[in-house]
Protein backbone atom coordinates (compact mmCIF):
# COMPACT_ATOMS: atom_id res chain seq x y z
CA UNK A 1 74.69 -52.45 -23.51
CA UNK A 2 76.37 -50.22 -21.31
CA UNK A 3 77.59 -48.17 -24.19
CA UNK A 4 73.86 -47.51 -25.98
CA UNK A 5 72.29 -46.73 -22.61
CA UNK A 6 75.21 -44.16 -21.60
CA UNK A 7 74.84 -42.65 -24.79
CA UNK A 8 70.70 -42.31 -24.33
CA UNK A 9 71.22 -41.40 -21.08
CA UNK A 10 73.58 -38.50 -21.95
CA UNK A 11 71.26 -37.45 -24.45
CA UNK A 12 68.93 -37.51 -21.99
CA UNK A 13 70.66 -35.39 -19.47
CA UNK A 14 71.99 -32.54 -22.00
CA UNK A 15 68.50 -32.10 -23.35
CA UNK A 16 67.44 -31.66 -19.91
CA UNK A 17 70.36 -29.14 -19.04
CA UNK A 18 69.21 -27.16 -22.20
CA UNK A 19 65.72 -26.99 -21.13
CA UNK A 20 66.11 -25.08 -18.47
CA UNK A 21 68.55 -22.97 -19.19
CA UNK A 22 66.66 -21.84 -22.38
CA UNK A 23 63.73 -21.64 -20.23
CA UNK A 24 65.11 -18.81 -18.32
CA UNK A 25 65.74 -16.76 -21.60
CA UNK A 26 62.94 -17.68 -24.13
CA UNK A 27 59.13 -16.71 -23.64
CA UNK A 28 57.29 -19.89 -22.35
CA UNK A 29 55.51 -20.56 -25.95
CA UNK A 30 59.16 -21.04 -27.10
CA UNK A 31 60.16 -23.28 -23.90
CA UNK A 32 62.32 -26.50 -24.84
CA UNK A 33 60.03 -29.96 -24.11
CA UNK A 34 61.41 -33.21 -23.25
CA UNK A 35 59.44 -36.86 -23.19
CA UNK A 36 61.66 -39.65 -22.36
CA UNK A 37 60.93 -42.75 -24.32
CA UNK A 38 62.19 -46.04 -23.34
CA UNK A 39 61.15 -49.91 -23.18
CA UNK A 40 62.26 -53.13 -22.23
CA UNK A 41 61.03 -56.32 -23.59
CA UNK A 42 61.96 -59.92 -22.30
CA UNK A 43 60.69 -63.50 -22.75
CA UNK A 44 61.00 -67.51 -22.21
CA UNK A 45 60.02 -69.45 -25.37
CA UNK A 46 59.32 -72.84 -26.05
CA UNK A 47 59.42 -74.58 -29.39
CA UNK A 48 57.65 -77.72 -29.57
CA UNK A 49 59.73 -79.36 -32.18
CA UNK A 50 62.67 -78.94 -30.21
CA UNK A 51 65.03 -77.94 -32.81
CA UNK A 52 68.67 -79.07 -31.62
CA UNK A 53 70.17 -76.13 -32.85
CA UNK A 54 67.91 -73.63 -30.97
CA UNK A 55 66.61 -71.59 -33.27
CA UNK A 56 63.01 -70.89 -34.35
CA UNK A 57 64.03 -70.28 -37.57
CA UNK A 58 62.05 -67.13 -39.72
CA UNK A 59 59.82 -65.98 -37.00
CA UNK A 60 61.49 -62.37 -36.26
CA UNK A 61 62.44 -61.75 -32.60
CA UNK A 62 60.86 -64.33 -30.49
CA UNK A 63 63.86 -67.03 -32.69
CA UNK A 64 65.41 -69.01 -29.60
CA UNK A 65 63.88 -72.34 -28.20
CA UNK A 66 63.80 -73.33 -24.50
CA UNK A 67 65.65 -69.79 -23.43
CA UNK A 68 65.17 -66.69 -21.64
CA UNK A 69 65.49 -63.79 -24.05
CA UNK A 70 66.18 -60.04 -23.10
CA UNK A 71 64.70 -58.96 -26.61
CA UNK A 72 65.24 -55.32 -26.91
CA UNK A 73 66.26 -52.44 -23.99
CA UNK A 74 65.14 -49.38 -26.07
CA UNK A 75 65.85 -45.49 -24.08
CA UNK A 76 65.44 -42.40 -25.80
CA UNK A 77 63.60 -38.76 -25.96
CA UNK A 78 61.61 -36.39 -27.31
CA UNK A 79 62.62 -32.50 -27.60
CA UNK A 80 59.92 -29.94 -28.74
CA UNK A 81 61.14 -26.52 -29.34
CA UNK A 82 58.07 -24.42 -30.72
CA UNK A 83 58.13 -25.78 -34.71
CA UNK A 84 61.20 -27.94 -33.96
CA UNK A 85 61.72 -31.26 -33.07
CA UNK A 86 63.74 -34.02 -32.81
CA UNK A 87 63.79 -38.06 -32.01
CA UNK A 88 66.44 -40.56 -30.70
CA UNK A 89 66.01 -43.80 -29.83
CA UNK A 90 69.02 -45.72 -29.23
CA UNK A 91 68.22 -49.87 -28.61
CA UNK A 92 70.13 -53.00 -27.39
CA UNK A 93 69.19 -56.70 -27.43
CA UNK A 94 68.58 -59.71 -29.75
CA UNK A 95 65.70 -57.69 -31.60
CA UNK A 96 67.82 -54.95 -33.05
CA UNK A 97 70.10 -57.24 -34.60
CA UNK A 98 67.05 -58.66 -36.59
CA UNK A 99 66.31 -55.64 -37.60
CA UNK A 100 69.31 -55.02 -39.08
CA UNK A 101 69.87 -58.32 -40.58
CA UNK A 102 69.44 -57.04 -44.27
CA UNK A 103 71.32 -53.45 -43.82
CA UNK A 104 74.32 -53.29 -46.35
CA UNK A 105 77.95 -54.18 -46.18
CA UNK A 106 79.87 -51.65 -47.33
CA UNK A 107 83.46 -51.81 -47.56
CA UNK A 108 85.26 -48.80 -46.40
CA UNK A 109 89.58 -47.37 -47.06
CA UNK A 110 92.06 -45.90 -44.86
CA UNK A 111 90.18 -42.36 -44.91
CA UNK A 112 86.64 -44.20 -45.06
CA UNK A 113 84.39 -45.45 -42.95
CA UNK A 114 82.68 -49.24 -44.11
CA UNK A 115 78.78 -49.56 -43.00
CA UNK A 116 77.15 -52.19 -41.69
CA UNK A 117 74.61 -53.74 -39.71
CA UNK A 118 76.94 -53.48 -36.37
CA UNK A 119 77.60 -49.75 -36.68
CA UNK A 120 73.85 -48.86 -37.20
CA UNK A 121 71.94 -51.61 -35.18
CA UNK A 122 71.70 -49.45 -31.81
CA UNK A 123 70.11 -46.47 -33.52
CA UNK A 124 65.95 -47.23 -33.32
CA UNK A 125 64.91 -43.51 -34.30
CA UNK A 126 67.15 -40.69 -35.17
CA UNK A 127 65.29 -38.07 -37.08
CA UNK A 128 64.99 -34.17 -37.13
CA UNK A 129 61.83 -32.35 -37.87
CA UNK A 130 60.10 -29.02 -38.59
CA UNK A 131 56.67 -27.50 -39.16
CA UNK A 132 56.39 -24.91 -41.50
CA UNK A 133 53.88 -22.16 -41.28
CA UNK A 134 52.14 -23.63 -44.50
CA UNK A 135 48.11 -23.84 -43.97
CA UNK A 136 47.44 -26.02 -40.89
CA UNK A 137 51.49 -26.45 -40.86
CA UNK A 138 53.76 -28.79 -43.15
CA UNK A 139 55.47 -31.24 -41.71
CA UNK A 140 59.39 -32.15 -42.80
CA UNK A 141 61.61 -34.98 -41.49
CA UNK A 142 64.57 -35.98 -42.06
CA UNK A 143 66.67 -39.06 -41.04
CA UNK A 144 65.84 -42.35 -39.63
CA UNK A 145 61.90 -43.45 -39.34
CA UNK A 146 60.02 -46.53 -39.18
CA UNK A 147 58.57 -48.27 -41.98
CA UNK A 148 54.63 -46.78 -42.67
CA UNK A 149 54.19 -50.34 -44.48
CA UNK A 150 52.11 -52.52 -42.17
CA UNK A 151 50.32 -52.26 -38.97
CA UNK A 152 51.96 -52.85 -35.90
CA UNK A 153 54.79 -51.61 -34.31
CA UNK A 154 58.16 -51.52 -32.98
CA UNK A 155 57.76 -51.84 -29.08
CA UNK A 156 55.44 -54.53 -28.09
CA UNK A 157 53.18 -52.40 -26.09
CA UNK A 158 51.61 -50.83 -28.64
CA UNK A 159 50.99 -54.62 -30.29
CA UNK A 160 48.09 -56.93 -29.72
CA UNK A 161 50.57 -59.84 -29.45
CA UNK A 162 54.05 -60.25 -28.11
CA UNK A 163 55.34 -61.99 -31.52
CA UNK A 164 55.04 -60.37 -34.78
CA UNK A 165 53.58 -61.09 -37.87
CA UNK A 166 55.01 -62.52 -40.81
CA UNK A 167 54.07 -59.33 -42.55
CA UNK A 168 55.94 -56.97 -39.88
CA UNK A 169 58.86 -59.81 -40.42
CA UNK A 170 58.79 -60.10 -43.82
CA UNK A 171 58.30 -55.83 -45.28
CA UNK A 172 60.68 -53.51 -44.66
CA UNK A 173 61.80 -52.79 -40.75
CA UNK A 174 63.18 -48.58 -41.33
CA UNK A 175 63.95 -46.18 -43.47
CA UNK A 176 66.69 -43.30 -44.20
CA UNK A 177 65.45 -40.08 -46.22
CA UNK A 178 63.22 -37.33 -46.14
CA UNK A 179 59.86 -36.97 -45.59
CA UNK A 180 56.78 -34.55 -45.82
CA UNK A 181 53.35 -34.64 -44.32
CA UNK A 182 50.61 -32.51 -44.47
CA UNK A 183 47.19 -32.60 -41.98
CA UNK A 184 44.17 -31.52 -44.48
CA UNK A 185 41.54 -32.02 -41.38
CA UNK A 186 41.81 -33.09 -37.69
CA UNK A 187 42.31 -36.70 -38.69
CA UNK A 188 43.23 -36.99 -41.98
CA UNK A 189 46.96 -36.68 -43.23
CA UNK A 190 49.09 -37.31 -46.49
CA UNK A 191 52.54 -37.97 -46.89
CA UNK A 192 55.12 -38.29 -49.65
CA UNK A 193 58.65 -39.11 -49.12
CA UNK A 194 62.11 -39.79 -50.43
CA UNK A 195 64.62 -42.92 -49.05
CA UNK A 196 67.12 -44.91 -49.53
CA UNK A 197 65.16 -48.28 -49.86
CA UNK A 198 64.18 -51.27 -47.98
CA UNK A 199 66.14 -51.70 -44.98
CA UNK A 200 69.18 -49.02 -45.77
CA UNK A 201 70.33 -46.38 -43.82
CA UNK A 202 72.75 -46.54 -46.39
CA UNK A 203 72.12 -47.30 -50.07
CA UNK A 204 73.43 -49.83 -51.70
CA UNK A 205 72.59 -48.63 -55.14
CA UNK A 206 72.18 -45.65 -57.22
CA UNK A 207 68.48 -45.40 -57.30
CA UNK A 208 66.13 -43.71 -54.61
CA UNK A 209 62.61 -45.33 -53.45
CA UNK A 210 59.61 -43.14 -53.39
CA UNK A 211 56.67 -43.59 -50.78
CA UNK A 212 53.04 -41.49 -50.31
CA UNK A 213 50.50 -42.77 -47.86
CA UNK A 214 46.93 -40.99 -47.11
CA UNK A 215 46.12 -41.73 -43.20
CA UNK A 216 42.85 -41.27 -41.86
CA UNK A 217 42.02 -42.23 -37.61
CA UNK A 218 38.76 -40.69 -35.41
CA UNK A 219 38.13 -42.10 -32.08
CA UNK A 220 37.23 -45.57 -33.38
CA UNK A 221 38.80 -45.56 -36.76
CA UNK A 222 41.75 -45.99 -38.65
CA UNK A 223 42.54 -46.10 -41.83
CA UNK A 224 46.44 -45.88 -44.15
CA UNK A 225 46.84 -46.92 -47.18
CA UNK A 226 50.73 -46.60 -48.37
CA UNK A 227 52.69 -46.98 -51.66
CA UNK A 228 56.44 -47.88 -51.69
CA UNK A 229 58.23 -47.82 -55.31
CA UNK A 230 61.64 -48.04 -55.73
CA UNK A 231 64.55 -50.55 -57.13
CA UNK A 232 65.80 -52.25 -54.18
CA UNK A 233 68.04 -54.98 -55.53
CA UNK A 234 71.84 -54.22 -54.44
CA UNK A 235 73.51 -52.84 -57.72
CA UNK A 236 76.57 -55.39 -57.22
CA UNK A 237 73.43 -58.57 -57.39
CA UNK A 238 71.58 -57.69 -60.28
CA UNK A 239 73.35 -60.21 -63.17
CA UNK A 240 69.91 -61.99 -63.30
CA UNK A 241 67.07 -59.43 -62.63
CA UNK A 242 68.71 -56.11 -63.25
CA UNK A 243 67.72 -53.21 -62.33
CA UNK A 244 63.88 -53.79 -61.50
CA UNK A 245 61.31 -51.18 -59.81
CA UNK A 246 59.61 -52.98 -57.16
CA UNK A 247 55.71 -51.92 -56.27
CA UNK A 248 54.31 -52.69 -53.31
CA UNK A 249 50.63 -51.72 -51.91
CA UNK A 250 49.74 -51.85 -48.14
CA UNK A 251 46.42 -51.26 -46.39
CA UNK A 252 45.97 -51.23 -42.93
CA UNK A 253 42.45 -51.05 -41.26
CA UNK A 254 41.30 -50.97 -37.51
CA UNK A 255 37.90 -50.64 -35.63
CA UNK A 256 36.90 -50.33 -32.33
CA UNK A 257 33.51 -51.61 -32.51
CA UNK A 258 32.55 -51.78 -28.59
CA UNK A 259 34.45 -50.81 -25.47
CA UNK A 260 35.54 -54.17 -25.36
CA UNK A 261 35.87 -55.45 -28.35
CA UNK A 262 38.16 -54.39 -31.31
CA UNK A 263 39.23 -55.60 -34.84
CA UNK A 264 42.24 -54.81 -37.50
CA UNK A 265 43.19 -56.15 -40.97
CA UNK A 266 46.38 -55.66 -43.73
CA UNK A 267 46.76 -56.36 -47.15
CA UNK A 268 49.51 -56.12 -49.03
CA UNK A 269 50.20 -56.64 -53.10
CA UNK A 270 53.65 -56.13 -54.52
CA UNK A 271 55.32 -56.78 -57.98
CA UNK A 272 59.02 -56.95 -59.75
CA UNK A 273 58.97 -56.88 -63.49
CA UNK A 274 62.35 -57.72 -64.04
CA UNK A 275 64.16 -59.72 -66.87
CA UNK A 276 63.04 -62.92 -65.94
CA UNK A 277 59.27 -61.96 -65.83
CA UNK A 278 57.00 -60.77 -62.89
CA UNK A 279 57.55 -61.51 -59.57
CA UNK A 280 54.96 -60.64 -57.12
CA UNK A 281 53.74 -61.32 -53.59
CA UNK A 282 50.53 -61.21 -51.48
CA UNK A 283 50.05 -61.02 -48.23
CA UNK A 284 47.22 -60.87 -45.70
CA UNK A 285 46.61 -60.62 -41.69
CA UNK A 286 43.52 -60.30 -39.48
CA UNK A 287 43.46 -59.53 -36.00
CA UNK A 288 40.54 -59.42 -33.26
CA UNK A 289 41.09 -58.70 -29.87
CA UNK A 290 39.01 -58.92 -26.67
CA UNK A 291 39.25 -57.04 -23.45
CA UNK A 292 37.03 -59.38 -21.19
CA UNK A 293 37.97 -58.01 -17.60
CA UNK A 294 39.47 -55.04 -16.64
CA UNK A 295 43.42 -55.06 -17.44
CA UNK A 296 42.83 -58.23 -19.07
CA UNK A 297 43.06 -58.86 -23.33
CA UNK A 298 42.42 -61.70 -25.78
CA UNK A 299 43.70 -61.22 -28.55
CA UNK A 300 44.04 -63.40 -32.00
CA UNK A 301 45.74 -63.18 -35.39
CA UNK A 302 46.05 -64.90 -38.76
CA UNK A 303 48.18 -64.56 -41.87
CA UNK A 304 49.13 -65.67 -45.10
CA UNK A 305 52.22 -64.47 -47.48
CA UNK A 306 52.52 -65.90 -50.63
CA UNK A 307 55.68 -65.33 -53.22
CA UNK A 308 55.46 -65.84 -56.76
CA UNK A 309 59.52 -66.09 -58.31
CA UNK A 310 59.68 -64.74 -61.90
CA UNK A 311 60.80 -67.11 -64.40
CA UNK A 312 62.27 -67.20 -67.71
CA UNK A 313 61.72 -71.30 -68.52
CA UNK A 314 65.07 -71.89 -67.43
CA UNK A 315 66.04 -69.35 -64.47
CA UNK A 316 64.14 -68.18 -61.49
CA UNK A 317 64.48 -64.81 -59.83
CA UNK A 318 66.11 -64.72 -56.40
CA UNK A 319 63.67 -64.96 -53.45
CA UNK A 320 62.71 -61.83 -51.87
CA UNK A 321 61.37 -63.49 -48.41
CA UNK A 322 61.33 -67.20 -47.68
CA UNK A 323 64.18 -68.29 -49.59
CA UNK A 324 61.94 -69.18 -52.18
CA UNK A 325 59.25 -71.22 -50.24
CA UNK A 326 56.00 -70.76 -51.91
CA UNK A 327 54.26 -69.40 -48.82
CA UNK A 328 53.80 -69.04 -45.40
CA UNK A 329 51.38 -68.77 -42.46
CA UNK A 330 50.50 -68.24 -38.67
CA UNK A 331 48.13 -67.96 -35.64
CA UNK A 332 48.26 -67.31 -32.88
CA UNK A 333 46.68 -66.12 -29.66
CA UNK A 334 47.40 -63.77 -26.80
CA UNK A 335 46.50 -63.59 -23.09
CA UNK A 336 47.37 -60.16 -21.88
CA UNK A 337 47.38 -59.03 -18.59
CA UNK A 338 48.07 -55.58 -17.44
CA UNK A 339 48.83 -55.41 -13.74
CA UNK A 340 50.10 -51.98 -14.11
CA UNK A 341 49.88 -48.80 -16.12
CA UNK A 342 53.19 -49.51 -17.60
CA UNK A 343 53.23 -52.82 -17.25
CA UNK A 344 52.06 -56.12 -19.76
CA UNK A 345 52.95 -59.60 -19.05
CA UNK A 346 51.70 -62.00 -21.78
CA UNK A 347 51.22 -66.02 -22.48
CA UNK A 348 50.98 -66.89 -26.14
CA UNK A 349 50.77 -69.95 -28.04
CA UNK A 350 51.41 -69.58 -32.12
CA UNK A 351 51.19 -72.25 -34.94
CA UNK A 352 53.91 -71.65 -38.15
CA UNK A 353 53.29 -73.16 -41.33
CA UNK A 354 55.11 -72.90 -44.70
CA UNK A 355 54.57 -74.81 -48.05
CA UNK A 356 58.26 -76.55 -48.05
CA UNK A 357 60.76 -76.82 -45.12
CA UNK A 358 61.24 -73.76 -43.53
CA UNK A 359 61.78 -74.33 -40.07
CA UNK A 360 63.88 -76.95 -37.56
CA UNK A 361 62.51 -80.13 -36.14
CA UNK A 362 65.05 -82.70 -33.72
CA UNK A 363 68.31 -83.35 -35.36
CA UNK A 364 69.50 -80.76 -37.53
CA UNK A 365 71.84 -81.09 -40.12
CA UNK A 366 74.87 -78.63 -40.90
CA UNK A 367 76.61 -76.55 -38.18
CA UNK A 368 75.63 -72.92 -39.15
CA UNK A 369 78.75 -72.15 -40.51
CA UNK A 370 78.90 -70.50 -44.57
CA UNK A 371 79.78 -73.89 -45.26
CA UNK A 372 77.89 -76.11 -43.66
CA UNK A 373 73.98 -74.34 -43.04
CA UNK A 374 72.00 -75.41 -40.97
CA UNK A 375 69.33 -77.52 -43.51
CA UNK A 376 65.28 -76.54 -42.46
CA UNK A 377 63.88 -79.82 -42.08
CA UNK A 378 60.06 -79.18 -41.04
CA UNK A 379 56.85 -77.67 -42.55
CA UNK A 380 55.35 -76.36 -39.53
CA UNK A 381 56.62 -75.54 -36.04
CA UNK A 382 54.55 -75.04 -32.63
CA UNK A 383 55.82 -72.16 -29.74
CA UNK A 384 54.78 -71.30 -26.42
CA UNK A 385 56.27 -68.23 -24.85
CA UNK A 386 55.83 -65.75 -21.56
CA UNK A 387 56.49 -62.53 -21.69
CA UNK A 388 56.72 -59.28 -20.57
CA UNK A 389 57.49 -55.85 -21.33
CA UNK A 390 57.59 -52.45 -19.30
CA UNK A 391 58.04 -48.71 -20.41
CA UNK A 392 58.19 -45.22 -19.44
């Protein structure tokens, strides 16, 4: 910890040396800008089956029973320079390693680097950017960005619940490439984009995934709807499905429809025609909150994900998301209360469900280890968890 948040704080501080010094030579249009960014995020869970190995097992971040959980301790900035900008968050905590659970493992030699999971997990954001002069100004990234699949977001603040989805769990966390977007009106932007796949701020194969999303938001609207193509299957893994393009289809809606009341929805439809057949996926969430009182929200969710394996009469395909479950499910509901500007503390209950053992109930067989897993033993699990997070 002490490492990621001397290296965002030194970030911090040189930026800020910078910005005045260059503010003394440039003309103030050209003046150097700095937002800090930075969040923590803690919580005490409860898991109702009382699992005797701990663990909450496929539900993202919120994964520990009967503990308290420093989740994430994210610090970063902002720096605008006229058409120039850049972005670095650096992050600590149970969360990021989540995140990075499916980032590659790539061996390295004596005048190599390898890459993995614990050499990238601290890095949040890390992206360059520049607007060129091109009609109401072009817009080119580079580096490390979210996922634009799916609705909700890194840092719990900007969520309706604490927990996420099984969507937000299940699609892609990041990406690593380049980027373009263009704004055609006030609220209406496309963008088209090159990375290295699902999860990867490395590759692990030779191909390159391909993404374009069209974005529309007004004061009470938005809209995105997002394609992501690409073959994502490690090239060392692909004996039984080869080297497959995977499709996948994501639209996100929200609505304010009152001052108080609000409403959102995702769909998602994805496919792999590979050598075994088709295997697809769909995936659904609503999501309704209420703002009752003042610094007060109610908020509610529901989802579904389904996964179809492709077969061959004989051989399956290897499970993308569940580890082959058929599919899974979840709601929950959200008391947030907002004492301060910066500020949420939240209760929330949440029901798990999933068409063949999934999760941990009681006695638990196995001992985690490669050869002895732990062995899911329930259909359904039951949490209750306080929380809070605070930011800059």
């Amino acid at each position: 910890m002490k490492v990621a948040f001397s290296l965002g704080a030194s970030v911090c501080f040189i930026l800020l040396g910078t910005s005045g010094a260059r503010a003394q030579e440039e003309p103030s249009e050209r003046a150097l800008e700095i937002s800090p960014v930075g969040y923590v995020e803690a919580h005490y869970a409860y898991n109702f089956n009382r699992p005797s190995n701990g663990i909450t097992n496929f539900r993202g971040f919120d994964n520990r029973h009967n503990t308290f959980t420093l989740a994430n301790a994210a610090a970063g900035a902002n720096a605008d320079y006229g058409p120039v900008t850049a972005r670095l968050i650096v992050q600590v905590g149970s969360t990021p390693s989540t995140y990075y659970l499916s980032e590659p493992n790539l061996a390295g030699t004596g005048g190599t680097n390898a890459s993995n999971a614990e050499l990238w997990k601290y890095l949040q954001e890390a992206n360059v950017a520049y607007k060129a002069p091109l009609g109401r100004g072009l817009l080119l990234q580079l580096g490390l960005v979210p996922s634009p699949i799916g609705l909700e977001s890194f840092a719990i603040k900007d969520n309706w619940s604490y927990s996420r989805s099984n969507l937000f769990f299940g699609f892609p966390f990041y990406h690593t490439g380049f980027r373009a977007t263009y704004e055609w009106t006030k609220g209406l932007t496309t963008t088209v984009a090159v990375f290295n796949g699902w999860n990867s701020v490395v590759d692990d194969n030779d191909e390159k995934s391909v993404q374009a999303d069209v974005t529309y938001e007004s004061e009470r609207a938005f809209l995105k709807a997002v394609y992501f193509g690409g073959v994502e299957r490690p090239a060392g893994r692909r004996l039984l499905e080869g080297p497959a393009w995977r499709h996948t289809f994501d639209v996100v809606a929200q609505v304010r429809a009152t001052t108080w009341l609000s409403f959102a929805s995702e769909a998602v439809h994805g496919w792999e025609a590979n050598r075994l057949g088709i295997a697809s996926w769909t995936a659904t969430a609503i999501y309704a909150r209420v703002k009752p009182l003042d610094r007060v929200y109610v908020a509610l969710r529901g989802d579904r994900f389904h996964e179809r394996l492709a077969h061959d009469g004989s051989r399956a395909s290897t499970p993308i998301f569940w580890n082959g479950v058929g599919w899974v499910s979840s709601g929950t509901a959200t008391l947030d209360v907002r004492p301060h500007d910066h500020l949420s503390v939240r209760l929330e209950v949440r029901h798990d469900a999933a068409s063949a053992p999934l999760f941990f109930r009681r006695d638990v067989r196995g001992d985690g280890s490669p050869a002895s897993p732990y062995l899911p033993n329930a259909t359904s699990q039951n949490t209750l968890l306080l929380g809070a997070t605070a930011w800059l």
